[in-house]
PDB file of N, CA and C in Angstrom:
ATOM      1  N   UNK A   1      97.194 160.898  82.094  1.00  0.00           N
ATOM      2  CA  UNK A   1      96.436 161.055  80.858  1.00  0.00           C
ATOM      3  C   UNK A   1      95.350 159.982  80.776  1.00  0.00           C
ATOM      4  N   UNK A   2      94.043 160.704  80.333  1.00  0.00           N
ATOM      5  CA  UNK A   2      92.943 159.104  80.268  1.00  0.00           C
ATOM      6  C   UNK A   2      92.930 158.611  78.907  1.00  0.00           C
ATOM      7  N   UNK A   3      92.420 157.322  78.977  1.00  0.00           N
ATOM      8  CA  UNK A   3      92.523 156.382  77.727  1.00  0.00           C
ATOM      9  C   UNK A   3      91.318 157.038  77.277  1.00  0.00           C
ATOM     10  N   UNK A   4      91.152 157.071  75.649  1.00  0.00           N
ATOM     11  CA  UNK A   4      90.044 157.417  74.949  1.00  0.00           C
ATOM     12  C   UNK A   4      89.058 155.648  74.771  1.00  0.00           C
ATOM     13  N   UNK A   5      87.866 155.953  74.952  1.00  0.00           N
ATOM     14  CA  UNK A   5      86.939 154.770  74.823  1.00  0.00           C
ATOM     15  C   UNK A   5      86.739 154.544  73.360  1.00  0.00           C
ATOM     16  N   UNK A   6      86.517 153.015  73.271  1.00  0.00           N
ATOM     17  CA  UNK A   6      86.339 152.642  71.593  1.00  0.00           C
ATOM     18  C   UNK A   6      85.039 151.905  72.407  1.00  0.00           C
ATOM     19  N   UNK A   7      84.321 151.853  70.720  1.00  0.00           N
ATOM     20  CA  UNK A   7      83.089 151.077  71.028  1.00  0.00           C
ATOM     21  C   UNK A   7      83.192 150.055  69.387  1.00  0.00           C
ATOM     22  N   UNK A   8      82.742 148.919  70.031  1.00  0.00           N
ATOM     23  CA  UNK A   8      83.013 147.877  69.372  1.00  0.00           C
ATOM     24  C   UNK A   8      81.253 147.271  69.105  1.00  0.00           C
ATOM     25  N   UNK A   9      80.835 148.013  67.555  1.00  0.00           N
ATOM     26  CA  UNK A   9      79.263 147.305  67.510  1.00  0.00           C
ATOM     27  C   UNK A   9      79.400 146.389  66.823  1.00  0.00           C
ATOM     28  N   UNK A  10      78.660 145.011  66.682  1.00  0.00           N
ATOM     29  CA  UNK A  10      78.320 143.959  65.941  1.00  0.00           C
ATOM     30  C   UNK A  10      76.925 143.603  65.470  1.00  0.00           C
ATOM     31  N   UNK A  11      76.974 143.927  64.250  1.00  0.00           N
ATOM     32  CA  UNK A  11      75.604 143.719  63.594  1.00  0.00           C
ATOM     33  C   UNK A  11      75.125 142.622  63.537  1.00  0.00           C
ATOM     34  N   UNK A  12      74.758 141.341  64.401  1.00  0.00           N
ATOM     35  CA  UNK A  12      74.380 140.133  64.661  1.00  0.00           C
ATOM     36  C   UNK A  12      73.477 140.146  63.462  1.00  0.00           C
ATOM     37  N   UNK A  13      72.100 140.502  63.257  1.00  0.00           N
ATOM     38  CA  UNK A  13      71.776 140.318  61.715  1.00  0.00           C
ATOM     39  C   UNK A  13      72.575 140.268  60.411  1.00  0.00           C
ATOM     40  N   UNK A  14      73.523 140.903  60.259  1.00  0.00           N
ATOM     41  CA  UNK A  14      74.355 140.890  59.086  1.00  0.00           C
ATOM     42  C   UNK A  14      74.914 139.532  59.021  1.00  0.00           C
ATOM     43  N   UNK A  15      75.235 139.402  60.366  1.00  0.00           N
ATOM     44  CA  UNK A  15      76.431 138.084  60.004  1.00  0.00           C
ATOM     45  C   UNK A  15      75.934 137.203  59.814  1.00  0.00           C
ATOM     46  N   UNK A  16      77.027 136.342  58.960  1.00  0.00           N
ATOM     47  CA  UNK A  16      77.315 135.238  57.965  1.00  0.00           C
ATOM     48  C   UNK A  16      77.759 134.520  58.606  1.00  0.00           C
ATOM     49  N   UNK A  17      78.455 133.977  60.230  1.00  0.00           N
ATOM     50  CA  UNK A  17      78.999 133.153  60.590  1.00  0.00           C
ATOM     51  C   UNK A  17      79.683 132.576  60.060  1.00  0.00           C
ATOM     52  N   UNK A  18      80.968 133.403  59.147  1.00  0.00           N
ATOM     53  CA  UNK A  18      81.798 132.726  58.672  1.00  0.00           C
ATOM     54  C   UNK A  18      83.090 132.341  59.241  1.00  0.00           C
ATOM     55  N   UNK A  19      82.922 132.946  60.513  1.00  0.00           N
ATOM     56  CA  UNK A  19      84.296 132.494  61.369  1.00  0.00           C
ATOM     57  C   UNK A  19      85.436 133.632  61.465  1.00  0.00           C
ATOM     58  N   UNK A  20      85.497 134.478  60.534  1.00  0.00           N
ATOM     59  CA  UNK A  20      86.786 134.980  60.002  1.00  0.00           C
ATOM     60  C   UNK A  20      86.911 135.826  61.133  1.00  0.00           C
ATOM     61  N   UNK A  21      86.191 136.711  61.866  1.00  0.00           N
ATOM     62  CA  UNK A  21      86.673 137.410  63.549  1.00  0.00           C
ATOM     63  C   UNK A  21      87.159 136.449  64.468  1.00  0.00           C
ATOM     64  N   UNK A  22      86.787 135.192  64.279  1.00  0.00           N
ATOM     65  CA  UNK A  22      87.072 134.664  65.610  1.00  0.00           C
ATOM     66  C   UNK A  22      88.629 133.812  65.467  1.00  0.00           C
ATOM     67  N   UNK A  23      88.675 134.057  63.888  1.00  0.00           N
ATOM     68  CA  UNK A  23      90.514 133.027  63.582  1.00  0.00           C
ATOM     69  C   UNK A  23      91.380 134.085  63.834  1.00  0.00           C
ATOM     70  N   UNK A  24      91.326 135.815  63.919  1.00  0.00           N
ATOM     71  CA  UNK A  24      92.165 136.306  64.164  1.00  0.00           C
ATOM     72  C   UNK A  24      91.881 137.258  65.277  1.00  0.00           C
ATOM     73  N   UNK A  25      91.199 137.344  66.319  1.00  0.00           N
ATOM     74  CA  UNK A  25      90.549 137.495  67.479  1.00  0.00           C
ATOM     75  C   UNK A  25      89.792 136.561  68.375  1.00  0.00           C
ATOM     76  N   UNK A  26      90.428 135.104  68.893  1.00  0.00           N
ATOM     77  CA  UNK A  26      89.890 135.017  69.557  1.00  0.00           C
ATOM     78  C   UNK A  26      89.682 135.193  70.901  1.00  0.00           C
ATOM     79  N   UNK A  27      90.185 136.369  71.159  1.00  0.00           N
ATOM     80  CA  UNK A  27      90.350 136.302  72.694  1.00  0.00           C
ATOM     81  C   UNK A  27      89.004 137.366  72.995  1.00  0.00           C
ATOM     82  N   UNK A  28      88.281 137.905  71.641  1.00  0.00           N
ATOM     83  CA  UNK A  28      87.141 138.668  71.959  1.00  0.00           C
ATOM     84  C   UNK A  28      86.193 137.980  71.395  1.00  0.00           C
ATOM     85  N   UNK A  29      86.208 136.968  70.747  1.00  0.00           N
ATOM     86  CA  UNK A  29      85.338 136.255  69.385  1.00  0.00           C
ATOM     87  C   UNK A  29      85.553 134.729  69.666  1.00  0.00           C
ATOM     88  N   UNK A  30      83.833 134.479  69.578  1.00  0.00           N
ATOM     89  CA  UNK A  30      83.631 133.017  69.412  1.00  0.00           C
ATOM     90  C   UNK A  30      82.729 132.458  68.514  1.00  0.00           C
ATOM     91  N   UNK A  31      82.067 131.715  68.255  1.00  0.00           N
ATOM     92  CA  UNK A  31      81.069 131.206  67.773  1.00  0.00           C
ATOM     93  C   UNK A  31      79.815 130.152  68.990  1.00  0.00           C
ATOM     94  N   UNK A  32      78.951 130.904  68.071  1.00  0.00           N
ATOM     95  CA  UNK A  32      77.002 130.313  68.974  1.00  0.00           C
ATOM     96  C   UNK A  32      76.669 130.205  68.002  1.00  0.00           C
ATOM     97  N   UNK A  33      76.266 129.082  67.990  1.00  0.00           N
ATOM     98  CA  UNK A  33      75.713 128.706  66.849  1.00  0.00           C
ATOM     99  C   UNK A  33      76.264 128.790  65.727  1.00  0.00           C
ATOM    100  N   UNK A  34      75.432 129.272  64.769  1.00  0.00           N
ATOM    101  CA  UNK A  34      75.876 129.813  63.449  1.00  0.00           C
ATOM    102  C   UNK A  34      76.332 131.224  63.534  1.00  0.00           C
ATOM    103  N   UNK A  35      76.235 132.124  64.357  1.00  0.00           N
ATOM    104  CA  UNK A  35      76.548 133.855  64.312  1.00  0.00           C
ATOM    105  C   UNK A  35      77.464 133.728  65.349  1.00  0.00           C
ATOM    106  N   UNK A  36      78.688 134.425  64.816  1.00  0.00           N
ATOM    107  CA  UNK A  36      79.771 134.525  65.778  1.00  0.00           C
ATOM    108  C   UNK A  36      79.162 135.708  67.199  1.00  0.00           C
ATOM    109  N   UNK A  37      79.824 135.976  68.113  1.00  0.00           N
ATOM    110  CA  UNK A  37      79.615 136.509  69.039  1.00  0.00           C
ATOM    111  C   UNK A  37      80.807 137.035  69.617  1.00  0.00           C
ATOM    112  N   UNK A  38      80.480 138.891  70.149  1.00  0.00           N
ATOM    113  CA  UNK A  38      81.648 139.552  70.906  1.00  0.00           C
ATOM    114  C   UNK A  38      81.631 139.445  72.221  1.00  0.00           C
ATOM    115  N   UNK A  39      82.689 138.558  72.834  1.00  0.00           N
ATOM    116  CA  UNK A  39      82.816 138.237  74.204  1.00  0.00           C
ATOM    117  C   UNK A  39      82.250 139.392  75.172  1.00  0.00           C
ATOM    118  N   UNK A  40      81.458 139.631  75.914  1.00  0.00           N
ATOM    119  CA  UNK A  40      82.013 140.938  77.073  1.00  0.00           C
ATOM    120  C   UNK A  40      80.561 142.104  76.639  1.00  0.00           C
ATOM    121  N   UNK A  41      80.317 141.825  75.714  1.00  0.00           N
ATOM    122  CA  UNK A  41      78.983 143.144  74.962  1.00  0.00           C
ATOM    123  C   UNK A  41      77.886 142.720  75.266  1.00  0.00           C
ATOM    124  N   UNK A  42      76.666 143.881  75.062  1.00  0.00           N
ATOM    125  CA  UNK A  42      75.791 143.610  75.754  1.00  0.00           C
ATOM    126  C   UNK A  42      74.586 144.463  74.363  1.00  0.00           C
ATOM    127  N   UNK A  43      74.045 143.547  74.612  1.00  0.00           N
ATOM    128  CA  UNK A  43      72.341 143.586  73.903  1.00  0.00           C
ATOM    129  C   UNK A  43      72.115 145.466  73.324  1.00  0.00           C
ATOM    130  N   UNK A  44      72.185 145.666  72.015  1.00  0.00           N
ATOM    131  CA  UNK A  44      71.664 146.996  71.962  1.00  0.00           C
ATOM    132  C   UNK A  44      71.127 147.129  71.339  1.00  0.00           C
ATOM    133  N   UNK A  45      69.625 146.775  70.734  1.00  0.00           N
ATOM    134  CA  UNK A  45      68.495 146.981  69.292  1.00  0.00           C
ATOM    135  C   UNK A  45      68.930 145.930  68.947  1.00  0.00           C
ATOM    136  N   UNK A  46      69.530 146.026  67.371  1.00  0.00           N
ATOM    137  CA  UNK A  46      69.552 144.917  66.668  1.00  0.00           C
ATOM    138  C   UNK A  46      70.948 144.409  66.686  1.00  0.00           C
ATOM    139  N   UNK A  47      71.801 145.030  67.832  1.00  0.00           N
ATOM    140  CA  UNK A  47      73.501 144.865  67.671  1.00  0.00           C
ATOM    141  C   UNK A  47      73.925 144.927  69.194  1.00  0.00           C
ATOM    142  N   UNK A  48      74.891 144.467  69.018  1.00  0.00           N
ATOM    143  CA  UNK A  48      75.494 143.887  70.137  1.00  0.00           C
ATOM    144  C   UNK A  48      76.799 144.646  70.564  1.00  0.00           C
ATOM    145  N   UNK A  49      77.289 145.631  71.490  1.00  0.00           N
ATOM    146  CA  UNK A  49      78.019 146.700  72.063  1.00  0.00           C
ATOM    147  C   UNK A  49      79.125 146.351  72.807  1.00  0.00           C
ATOM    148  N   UNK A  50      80.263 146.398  72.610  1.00  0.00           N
ATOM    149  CA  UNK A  50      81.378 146.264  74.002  1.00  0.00           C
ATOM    150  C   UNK A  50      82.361 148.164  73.767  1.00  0.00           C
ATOM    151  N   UNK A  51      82.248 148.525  74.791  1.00  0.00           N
ATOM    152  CA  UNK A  51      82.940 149.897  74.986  1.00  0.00           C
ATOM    153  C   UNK A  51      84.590 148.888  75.609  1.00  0.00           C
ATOM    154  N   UNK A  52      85.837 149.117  75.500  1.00  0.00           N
ATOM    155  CA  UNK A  52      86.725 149.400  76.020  1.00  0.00           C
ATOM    156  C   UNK A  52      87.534 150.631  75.867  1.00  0.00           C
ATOM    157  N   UNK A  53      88.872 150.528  76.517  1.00  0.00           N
ATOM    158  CA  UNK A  53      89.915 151.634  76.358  1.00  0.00           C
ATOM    159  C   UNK A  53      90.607 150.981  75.493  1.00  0.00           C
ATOM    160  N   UNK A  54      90.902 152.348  74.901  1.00  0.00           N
ATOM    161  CA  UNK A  54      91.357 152.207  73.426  1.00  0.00           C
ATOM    162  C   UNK A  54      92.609 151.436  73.278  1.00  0.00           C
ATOM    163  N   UNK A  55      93.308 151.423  74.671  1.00  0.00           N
ATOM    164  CA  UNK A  55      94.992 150.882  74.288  1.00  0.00           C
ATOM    165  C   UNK A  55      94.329 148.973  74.836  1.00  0.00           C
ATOM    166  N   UNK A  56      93.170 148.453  74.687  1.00  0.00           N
ATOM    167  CA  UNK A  56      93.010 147.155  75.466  1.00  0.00           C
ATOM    168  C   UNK A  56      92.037 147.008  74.170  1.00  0.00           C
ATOM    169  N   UNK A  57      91.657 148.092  72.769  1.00  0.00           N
ATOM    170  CA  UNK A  57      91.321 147.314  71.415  1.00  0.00           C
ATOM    171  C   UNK A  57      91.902 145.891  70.917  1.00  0.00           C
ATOM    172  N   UNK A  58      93.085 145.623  71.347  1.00  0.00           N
ATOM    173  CA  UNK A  58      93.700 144.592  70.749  1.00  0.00           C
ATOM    174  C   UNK A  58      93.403 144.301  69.090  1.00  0.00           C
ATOM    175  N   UNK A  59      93.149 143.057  68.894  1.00  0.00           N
ATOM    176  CA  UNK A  59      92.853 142.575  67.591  1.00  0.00           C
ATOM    177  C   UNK A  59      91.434 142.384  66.922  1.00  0.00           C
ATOM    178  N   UNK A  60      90.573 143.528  67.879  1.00  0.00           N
ATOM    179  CA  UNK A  60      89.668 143.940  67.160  1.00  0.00           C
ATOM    180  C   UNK A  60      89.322 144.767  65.869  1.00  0.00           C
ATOM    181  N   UNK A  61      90.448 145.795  65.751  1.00  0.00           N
ATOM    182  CA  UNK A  61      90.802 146.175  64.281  1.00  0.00           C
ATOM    183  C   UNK A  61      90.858 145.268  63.244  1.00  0.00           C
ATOM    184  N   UNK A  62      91.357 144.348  63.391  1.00  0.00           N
ATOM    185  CA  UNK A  62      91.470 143.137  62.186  1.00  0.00           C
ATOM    186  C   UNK A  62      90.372 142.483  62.335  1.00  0.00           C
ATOM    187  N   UNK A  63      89.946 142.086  62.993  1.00  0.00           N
ATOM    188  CA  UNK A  63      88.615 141.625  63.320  1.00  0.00           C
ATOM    189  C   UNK A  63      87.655 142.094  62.113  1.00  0.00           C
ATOM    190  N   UNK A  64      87.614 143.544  62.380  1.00  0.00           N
ATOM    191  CA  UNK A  64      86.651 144.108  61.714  1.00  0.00           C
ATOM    192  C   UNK A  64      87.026 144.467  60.130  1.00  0.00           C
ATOM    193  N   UNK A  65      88.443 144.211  59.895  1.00  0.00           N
ATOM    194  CA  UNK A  65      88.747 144.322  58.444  1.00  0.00           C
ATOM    195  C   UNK A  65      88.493 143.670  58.020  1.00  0.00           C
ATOM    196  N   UNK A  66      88.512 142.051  58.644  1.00  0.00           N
ATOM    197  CA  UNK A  66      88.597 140.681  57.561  1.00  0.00           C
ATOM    198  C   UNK A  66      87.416 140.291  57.671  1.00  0.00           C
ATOM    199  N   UNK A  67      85.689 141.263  58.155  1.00  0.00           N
ATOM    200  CA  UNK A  67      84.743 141.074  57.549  1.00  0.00           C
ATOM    201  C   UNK A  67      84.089 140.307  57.062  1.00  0.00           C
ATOM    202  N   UNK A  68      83.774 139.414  56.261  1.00  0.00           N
ATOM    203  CA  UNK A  68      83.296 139.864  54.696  1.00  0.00           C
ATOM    204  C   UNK A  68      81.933 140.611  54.249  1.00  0.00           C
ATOM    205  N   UNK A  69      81.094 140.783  55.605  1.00  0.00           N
ATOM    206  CA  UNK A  69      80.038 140.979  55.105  1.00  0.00           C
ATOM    207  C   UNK A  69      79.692 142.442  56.018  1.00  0.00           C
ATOM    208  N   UNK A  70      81.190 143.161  56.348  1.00  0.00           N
ATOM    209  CA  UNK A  70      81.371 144.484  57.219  1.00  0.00           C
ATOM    210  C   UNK A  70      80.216 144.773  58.730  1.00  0.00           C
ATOM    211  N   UNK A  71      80.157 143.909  59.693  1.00  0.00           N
ATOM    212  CA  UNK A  71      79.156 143.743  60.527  1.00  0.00           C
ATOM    213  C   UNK A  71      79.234 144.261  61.227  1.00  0.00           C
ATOM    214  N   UNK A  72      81.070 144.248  61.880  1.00  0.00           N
ATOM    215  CA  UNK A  72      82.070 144.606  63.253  1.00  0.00           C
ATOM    216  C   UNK A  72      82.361 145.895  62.912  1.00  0.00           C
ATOM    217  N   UNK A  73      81.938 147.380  63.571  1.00  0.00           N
ATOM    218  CA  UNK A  73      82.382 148.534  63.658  1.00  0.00           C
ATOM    219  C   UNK A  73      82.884 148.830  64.823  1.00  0.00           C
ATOM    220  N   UNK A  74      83.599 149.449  64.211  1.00  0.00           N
ATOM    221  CA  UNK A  74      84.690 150.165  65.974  1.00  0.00           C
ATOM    222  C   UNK A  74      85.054 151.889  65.538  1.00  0.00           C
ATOM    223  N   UNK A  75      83.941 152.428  66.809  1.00  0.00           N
ATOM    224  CA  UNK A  75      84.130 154.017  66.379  1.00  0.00           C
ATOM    225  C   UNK A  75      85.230 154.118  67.880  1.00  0.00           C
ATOM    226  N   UNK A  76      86.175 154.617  67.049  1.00  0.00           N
ATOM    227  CA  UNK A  76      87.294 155.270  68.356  1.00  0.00           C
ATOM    228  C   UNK A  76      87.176 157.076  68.827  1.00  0.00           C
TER     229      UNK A  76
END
């Protein structure tokens, strides 16, 4: 059976660099500077892209709940 692909966008303009992806994800999430950053993604317009398989999402779901300023989308 194949894994279904998730795509993981980050609205680098939106963010607030408030940290909150990277205290409960950091194994995809860091901080540059002031705007956090998704390990592994790559440059797309104004946002920043990582595709994985869906069962290797990890704690990117929470990531993107605890927000605050809703930047991190993940279409599965």
């Amino acid at each position: 059976m194949t894994s279904k692909k998730v795509k993981i966008t980050h609205e680098i303009e939106k963010c607030i660099g408030c940290g909150a992806c990277v205290s409960v994800c950091e194994k995809f999430w860091q901080m540059k500077g002031d705007k956090s950053h998704l390990n592994g993604s790559k440059e797309s317009g104004k946002s920043f892209v990582l595709e994985l398989d869906e069962r290797e999402i990890s704690c990117n779901d929470e990531a993107a709940e605890i927000c605050p300023v809703d930047c991190i989308k993940i279409k599965k």
